[in-house]
C-alpha atoms as a PDB file:
ATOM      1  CA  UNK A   1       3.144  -7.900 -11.019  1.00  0.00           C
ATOM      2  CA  UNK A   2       4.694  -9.798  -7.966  1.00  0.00           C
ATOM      3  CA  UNK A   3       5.825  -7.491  -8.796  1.00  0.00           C
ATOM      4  CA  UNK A   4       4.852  -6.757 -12.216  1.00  0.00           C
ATOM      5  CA  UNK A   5       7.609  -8.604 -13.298  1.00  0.00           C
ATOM      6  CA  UNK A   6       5.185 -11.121 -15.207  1.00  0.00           C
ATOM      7  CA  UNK A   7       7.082 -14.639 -16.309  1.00  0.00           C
ATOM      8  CA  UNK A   8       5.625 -15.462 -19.407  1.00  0.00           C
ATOM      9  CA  UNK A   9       5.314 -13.326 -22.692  1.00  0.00           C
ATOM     10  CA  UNK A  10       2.498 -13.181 -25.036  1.00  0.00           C
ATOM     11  CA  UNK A  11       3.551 -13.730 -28.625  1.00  0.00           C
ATOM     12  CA  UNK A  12       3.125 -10.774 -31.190  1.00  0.00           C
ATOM     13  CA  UNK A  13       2.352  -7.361 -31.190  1.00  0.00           C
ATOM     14  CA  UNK A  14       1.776  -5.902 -27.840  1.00  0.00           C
ATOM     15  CA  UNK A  15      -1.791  -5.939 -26.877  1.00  0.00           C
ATOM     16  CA  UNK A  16      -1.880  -2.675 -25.409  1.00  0.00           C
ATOM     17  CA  UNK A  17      -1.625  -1.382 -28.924  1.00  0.00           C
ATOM     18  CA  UNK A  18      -3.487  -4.273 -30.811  1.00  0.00           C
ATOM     19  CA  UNK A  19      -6.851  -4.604 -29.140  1.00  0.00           C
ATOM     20  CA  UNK A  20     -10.003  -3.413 -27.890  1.00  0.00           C
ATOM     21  CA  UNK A  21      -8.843  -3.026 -23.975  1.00  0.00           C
ATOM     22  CA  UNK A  22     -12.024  -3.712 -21.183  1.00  0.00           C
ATOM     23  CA  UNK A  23     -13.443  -1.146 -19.193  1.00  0.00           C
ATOM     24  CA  UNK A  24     -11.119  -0.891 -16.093  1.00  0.00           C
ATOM     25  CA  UNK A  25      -7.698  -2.045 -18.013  1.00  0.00           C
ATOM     26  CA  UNK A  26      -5.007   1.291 -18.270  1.00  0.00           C
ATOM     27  CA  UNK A  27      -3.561   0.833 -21.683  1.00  0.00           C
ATOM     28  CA  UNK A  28      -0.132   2.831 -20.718  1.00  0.00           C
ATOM     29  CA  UNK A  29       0.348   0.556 -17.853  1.00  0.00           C
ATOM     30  CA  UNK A  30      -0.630  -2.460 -19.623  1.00  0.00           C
ATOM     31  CA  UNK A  31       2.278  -1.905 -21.856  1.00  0.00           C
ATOM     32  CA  UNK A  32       4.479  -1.450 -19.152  1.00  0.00           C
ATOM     33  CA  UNK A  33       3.893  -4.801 -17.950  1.00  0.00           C
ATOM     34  CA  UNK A  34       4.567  -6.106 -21.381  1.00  0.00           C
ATOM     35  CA  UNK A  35       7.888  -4.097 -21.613  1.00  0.00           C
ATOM     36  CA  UNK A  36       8.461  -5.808 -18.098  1.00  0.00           C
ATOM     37  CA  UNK A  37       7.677  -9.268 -19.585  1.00  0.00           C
ATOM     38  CA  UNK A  38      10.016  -9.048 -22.595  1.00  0.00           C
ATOM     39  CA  UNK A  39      12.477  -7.890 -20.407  1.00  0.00           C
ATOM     40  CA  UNK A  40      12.296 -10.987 -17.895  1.00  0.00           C
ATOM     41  CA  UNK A  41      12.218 -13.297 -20.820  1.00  0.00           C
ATOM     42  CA  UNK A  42      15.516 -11.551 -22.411  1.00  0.00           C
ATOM     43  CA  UNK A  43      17.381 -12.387 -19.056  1.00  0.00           C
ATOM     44  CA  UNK A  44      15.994 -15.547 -18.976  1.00  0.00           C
ATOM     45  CA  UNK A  45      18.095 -16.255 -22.370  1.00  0.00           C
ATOM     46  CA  UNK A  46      20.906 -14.507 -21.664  1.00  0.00           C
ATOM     47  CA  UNK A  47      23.403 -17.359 -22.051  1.00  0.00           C
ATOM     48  CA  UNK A  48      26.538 -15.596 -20.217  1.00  0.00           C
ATOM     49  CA  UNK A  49      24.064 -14.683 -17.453  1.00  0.00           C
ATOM     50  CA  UNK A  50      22.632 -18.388 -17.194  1.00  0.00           C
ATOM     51  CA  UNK A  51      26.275 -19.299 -16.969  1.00  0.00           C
ATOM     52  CA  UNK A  52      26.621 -17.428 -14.048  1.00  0.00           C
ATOM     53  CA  UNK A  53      23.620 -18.533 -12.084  1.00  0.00           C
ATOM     54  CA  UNK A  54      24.357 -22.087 -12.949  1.00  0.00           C
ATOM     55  CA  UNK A  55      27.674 -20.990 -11.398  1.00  0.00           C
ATOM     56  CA  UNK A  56      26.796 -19.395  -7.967  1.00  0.00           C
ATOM     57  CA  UNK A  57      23.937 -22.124  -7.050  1.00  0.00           C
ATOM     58  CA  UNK A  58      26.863 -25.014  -7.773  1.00  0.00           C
ATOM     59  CA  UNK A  59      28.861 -22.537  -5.071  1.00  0.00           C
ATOM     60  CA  UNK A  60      25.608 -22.154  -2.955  1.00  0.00           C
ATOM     61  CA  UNK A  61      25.407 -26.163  -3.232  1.00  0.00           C
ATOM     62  CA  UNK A  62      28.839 -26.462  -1.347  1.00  0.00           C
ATOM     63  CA  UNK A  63      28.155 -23.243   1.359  1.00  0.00           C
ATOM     64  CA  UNK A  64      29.409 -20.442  -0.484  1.00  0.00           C
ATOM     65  CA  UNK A  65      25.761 -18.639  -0.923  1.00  0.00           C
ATOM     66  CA  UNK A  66      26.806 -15.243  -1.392  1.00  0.00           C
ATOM     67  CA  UNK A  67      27.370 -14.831  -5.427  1.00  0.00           C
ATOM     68  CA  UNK A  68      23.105 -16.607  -5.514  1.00  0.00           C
ATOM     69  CA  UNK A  69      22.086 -13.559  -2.206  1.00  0.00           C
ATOM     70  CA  UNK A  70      23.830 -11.070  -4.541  1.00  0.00           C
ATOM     71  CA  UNK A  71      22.281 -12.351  -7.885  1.00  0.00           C
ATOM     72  CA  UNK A  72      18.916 -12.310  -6.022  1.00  0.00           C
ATOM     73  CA  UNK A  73      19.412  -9.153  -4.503  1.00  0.00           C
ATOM     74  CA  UNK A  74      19.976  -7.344  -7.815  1.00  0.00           C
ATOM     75  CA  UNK A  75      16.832  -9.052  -9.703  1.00  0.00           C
ATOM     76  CA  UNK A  76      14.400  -7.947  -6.720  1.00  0.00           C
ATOM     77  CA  UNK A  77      16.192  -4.591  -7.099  1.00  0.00           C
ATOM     78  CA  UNK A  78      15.184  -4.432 -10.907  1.00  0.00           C
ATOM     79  CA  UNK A  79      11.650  -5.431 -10.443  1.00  0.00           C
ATOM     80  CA  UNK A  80      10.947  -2.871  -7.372  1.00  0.00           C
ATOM     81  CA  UNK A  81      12.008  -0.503  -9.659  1.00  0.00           C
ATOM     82  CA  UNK A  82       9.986  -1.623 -12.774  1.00  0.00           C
ATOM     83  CA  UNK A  83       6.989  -1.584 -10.352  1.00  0.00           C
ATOM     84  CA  UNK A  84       7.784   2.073  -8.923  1.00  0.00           C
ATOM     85  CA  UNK A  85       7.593   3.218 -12.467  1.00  0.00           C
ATOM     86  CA  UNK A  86       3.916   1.407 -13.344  1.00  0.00           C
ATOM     87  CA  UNK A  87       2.830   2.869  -9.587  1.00  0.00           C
ATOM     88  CA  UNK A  88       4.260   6.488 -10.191  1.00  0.00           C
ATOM     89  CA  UNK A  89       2.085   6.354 -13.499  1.00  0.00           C
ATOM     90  CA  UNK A  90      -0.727   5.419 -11.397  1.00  0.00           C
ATOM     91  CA  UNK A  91      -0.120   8.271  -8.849  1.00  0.00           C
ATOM     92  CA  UNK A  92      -0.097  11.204 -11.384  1.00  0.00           C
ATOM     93  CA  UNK A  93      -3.228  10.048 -13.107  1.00  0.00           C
ATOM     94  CA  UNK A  94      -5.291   9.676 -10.266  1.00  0.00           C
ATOM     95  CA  UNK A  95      -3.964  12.126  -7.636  1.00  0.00           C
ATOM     96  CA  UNK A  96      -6.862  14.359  -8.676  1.00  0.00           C
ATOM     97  CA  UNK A  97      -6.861  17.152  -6.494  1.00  0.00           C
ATOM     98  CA  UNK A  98      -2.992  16.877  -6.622  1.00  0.00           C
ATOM     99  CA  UNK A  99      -2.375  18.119  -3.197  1.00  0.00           C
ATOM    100  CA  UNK A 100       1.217  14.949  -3.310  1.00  0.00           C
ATOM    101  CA  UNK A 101      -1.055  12.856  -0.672  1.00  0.00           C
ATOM    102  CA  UNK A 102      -3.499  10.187  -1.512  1.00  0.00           C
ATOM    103  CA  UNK A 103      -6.825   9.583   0.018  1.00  0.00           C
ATOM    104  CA  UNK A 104      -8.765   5.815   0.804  1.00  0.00           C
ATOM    105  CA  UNK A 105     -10.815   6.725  -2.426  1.00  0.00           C
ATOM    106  CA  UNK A 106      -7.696   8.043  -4.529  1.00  0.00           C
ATOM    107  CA  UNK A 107      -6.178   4.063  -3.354  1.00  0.00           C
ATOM    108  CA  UNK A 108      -8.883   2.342  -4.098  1.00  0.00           C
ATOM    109  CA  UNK A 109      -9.424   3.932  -7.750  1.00  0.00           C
ATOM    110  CA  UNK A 110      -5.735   2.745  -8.132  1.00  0.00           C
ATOM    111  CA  UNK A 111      -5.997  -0.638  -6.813  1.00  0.00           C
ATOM    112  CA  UNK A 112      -8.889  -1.607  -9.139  1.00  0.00           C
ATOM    113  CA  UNK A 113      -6.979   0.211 -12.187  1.00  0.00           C
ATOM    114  CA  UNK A 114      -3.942  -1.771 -11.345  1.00  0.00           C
ATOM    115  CA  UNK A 115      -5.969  -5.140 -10.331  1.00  0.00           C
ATOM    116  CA  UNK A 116      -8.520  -5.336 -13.714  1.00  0.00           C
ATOM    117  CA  UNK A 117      -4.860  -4.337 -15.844  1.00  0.00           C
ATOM    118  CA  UNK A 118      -2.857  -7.124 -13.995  1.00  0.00           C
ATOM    119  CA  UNK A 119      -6.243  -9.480 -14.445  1.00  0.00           C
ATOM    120  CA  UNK A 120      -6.332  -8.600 -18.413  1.00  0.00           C
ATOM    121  CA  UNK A 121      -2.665  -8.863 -18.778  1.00  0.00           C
ATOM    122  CA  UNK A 122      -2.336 -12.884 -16.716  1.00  0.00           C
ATOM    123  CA  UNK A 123      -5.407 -14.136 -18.722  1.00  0.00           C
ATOM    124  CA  UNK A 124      -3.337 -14.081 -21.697  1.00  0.00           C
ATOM    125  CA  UNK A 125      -0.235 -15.257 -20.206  1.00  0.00           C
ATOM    126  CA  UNK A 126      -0.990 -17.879 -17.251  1.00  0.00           C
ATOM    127  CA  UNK A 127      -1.159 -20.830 -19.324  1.00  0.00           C
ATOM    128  CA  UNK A 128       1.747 -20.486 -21.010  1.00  0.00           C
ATOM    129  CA  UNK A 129       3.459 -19.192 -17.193  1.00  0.00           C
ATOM    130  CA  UNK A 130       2.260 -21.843 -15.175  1.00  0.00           C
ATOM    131  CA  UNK A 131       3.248 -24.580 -17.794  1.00  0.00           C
ATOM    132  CA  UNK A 132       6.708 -23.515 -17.843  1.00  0.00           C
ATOM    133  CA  UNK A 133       7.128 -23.467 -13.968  1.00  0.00           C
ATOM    134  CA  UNK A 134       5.209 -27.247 -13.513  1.00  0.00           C
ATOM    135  CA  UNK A 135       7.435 -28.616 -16.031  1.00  0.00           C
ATOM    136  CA  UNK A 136      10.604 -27.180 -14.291  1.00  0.00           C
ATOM    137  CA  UNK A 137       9.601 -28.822 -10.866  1.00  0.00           C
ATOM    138  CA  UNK A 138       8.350 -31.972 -12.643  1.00  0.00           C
ATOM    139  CA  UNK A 139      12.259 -32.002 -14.600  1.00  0.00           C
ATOM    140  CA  UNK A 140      13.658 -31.230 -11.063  1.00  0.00           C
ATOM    141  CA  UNK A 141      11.733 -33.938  -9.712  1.00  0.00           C
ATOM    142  CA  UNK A 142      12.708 -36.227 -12.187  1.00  0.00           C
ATOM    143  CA  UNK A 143       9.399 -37.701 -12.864  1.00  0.00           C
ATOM    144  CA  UNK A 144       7.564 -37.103 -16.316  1.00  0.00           C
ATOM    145  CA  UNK A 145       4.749 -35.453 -17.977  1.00  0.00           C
ATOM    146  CA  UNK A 146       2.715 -37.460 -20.679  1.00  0.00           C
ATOM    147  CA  UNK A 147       1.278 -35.807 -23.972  1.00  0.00           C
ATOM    148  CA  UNK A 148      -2.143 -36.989 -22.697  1.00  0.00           C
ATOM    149  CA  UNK A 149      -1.372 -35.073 -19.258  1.00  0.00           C
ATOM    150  CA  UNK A 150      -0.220 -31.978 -20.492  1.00  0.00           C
ATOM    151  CA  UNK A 151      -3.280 -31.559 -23.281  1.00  0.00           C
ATOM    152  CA  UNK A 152      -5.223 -32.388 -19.869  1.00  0.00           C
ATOM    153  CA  UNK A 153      -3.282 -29.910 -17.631  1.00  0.00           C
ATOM    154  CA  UNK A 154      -3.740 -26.849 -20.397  1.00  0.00           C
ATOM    155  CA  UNK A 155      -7.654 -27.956 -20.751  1.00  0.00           C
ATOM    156  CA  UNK A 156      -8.036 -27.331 -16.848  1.00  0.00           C
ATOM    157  CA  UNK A 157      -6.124 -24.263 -16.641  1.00  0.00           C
ATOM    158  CA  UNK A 158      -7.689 -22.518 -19.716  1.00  0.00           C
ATOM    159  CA  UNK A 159     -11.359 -23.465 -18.588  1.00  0.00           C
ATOM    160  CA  UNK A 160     -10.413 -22.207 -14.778  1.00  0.00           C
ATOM    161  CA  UNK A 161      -7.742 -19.516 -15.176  1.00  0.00           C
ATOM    162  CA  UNK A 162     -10.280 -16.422 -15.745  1.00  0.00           C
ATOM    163  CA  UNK A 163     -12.853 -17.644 -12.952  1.00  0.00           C
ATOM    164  CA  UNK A 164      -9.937 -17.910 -10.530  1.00  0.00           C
ATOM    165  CA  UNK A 165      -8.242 -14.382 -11.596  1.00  0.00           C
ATOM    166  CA  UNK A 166     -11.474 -12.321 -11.382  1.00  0.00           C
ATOM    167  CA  UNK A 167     -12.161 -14.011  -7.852  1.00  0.00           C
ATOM    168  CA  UNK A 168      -8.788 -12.650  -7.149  1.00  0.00           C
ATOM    169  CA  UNK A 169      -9.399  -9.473  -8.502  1.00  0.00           C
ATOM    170  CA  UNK A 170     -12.921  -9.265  -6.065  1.00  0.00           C
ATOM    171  CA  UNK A 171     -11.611 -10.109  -3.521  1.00  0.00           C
ATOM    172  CA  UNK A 172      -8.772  -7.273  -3.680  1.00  0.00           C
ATOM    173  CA  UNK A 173     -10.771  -4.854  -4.974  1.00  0.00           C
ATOM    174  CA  UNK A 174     -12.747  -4.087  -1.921  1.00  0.00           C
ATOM    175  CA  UNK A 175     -13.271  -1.028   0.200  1.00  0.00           C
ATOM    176  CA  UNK A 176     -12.264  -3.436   3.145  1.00  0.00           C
ATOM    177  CA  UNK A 177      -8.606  -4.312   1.733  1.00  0.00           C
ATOM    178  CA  UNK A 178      -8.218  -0.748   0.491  1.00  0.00           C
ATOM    179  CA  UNK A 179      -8.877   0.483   4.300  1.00  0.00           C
ATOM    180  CA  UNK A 180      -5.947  -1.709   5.700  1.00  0.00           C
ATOM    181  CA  UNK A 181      -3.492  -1.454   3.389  1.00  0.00           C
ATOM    182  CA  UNK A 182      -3.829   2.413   3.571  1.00  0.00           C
ATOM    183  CA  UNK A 183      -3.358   1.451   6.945  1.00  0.00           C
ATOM    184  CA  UNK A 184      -0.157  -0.486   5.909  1.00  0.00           C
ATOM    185  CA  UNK A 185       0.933   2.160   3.610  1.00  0.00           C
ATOM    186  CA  UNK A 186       1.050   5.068   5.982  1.00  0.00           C
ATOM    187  CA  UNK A 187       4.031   4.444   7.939  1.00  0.00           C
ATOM    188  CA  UNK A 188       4.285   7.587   9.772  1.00  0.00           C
ATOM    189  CA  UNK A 189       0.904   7.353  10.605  1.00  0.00           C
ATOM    190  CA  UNK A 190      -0.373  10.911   9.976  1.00  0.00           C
ATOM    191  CA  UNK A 191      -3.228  10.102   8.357  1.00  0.00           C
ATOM    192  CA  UNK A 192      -1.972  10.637   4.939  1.00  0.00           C
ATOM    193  CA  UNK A 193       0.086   8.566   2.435  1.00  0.00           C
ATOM    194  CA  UNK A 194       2.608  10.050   0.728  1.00  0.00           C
ATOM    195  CA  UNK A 195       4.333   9.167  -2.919  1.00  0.00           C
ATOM    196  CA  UNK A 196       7.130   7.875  -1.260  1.00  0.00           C
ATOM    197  CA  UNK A 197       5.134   5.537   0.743  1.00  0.00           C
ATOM    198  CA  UNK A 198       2.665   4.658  -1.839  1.00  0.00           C
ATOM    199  CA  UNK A 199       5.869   3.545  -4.143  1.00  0.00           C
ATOM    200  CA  UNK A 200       7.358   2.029  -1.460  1.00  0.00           C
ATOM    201  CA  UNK A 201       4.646  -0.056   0.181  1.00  0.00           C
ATOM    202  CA  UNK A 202       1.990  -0.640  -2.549  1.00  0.00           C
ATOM    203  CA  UNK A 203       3.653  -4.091  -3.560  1.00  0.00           C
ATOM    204  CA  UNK A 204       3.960  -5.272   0.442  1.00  0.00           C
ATOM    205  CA  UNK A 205       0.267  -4.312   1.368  1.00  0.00           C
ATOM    206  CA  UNK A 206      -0.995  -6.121  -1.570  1.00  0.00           C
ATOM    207  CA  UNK A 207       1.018  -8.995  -0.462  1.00  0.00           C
ATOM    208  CA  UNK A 208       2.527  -9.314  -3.969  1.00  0.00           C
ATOM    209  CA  UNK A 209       0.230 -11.120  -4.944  1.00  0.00           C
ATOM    210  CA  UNK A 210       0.071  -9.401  -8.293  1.00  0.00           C
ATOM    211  CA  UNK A 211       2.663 -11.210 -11.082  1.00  0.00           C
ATOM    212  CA  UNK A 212       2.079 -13.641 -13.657  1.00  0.00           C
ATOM    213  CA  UNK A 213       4.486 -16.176 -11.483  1.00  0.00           C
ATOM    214  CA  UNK A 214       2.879 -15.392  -8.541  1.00  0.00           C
ATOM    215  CA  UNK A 215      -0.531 -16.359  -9.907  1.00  0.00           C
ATOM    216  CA  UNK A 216       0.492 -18.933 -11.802  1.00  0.00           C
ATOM    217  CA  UNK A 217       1.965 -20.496  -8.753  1.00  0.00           C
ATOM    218  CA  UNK A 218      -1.800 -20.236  -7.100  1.00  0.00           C
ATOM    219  CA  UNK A 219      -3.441 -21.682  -9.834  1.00  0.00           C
ATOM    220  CA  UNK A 220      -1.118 -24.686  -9.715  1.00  0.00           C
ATOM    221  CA  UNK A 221      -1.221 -25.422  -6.262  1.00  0.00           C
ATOM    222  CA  UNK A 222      -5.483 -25.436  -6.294  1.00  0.00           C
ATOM    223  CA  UNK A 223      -6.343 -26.342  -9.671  1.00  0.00           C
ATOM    224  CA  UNK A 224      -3.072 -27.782 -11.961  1.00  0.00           C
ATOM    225  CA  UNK A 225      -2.519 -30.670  -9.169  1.00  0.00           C
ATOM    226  CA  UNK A 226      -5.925 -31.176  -7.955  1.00  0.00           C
ATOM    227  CA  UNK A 227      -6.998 -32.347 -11.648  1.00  0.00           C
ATOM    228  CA  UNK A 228      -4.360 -33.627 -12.790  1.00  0.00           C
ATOM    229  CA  UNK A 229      -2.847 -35.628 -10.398  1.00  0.00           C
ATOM    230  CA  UNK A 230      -5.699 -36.425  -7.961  1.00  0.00           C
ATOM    231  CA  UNK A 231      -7.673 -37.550 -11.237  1.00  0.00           C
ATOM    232  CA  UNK A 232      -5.863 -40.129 -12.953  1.00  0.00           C
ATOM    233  CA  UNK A 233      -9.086 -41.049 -14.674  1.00  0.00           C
ATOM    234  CA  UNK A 234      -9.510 -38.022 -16.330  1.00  0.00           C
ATOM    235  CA  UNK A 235      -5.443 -37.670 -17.355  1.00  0.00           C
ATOM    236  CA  UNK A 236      -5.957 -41.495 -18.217  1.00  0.00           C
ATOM    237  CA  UNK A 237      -9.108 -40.547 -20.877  1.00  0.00           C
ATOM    238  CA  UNK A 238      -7.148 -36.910 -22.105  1.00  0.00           C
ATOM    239  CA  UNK A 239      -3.819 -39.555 -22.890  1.00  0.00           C
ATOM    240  CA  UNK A 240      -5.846 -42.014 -24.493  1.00  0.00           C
ATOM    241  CA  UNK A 241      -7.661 -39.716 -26.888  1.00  0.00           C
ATOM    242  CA  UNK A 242      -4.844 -37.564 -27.730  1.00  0.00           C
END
């Protein structure tokens, strides 16, 4: 989500089709951010297309940054439109009176749908997403990551990642934030939003904060650090009993 554009992929069979989905979790759009997740991790081994971002960041690294704002460009471009197609799903299911406009209730129905899915969906990926990006920025750091600190690391975020999502997911879910970004959403203000707008402008008024890299980010920044880094005891005891 991010967009919906989720970093990490969960092994196997997709769960949309495999298991017993909670109350709250759309099935169809669950899929769709697996779909979206196979997809990212495709381009991410594309070796032709590595190639060529390798090439336009050593241009950006001397001034030439146009080839990386293009690149960029087009992979925002792809995930806007892999979230328009999970939102338009959203829209025809619960436009229920199907008049093309959406109500504050209509949004809110949608938000939680889309929040609980995006919840489900990150609980069985974050681990795995937030690993990957803290041992890209410890590699780009050039420091290192001990067995004993990584079994730690995994430990914390496993035993913290659902608590943190679900507070995530309350605190989004809430006739309060449903209010302003309806607010947000109608751009014309005429009282009404519109498919257009809701496509448009459902990412931005949630303030993207909706994608496995996204969240993954969050949970590094208050939990990965905090205990694993500001508690060398407790890396010290994981590295010494692994």
């Amino acid at each position: 989500m991010g967009s919906a554009g989720c970093g990490a992929v969960k092994p196997s069979i997709g769960p949309a089709e495999e298991e017993e989905l909670p109350d709250g979790v759309d099935p169809e759009v669950m899929q769709m951010f697996q779909n979206e997740a196979k997809r990212t991790e495709e381009i991410k081994n594309d070796k032709d297309l590595i190639q060529k971002i390798l090439e336009a960041q050593r241009l950006a690294s001397q001034g030439d940054t146009k080839q990386l704002e293009i690149m960029r460009k087009e992979e925002a471009d792809r995930k806007i439109k892999s979230n328009s197609q999970i939102l338009d799903v959203l829209w025809k299911r619960f436009d229920k009176d199907g008049n093309g406009n959406m109500d504050t209730d209509e949004l809110l129905t949608i938000l939680n749908v889309y929040l609980r899915t995006a919840k489900h969906w990150l609980a069985s990926t974050i681990v795995t997403a937030t690993m990957r990006r803290l041992k890209a920025e410890i590699k780009q750091s050039k420091k290192d990551m001990s067995d004993g600190q990584e079994k730690h690391i995994k430990m914390v975020l496993d035993g913290h990642a659902n608590t943190i999502l679900e507070a995530w997911v309350k605190e989004k879910a809430s006739i309060d934030i449903a209010k302003k970004m309806y607010d947000t959403m109608d751009k014309n203000k005429d009282g009404k939003i519109e498919h257009p707008e809701f496509v448009a402008e459902f990412m931005n008024a949630l303030d993207r904060d909706v994608c496995c890299s996204e969240k993954s980010r969050v949970i590094a920044k208050r939990v990965l650090f905090h205990h694993a880094y500001h508690c060398p005891s407790s890396s010290s005891s994981s590295s010494s009993s692994s």
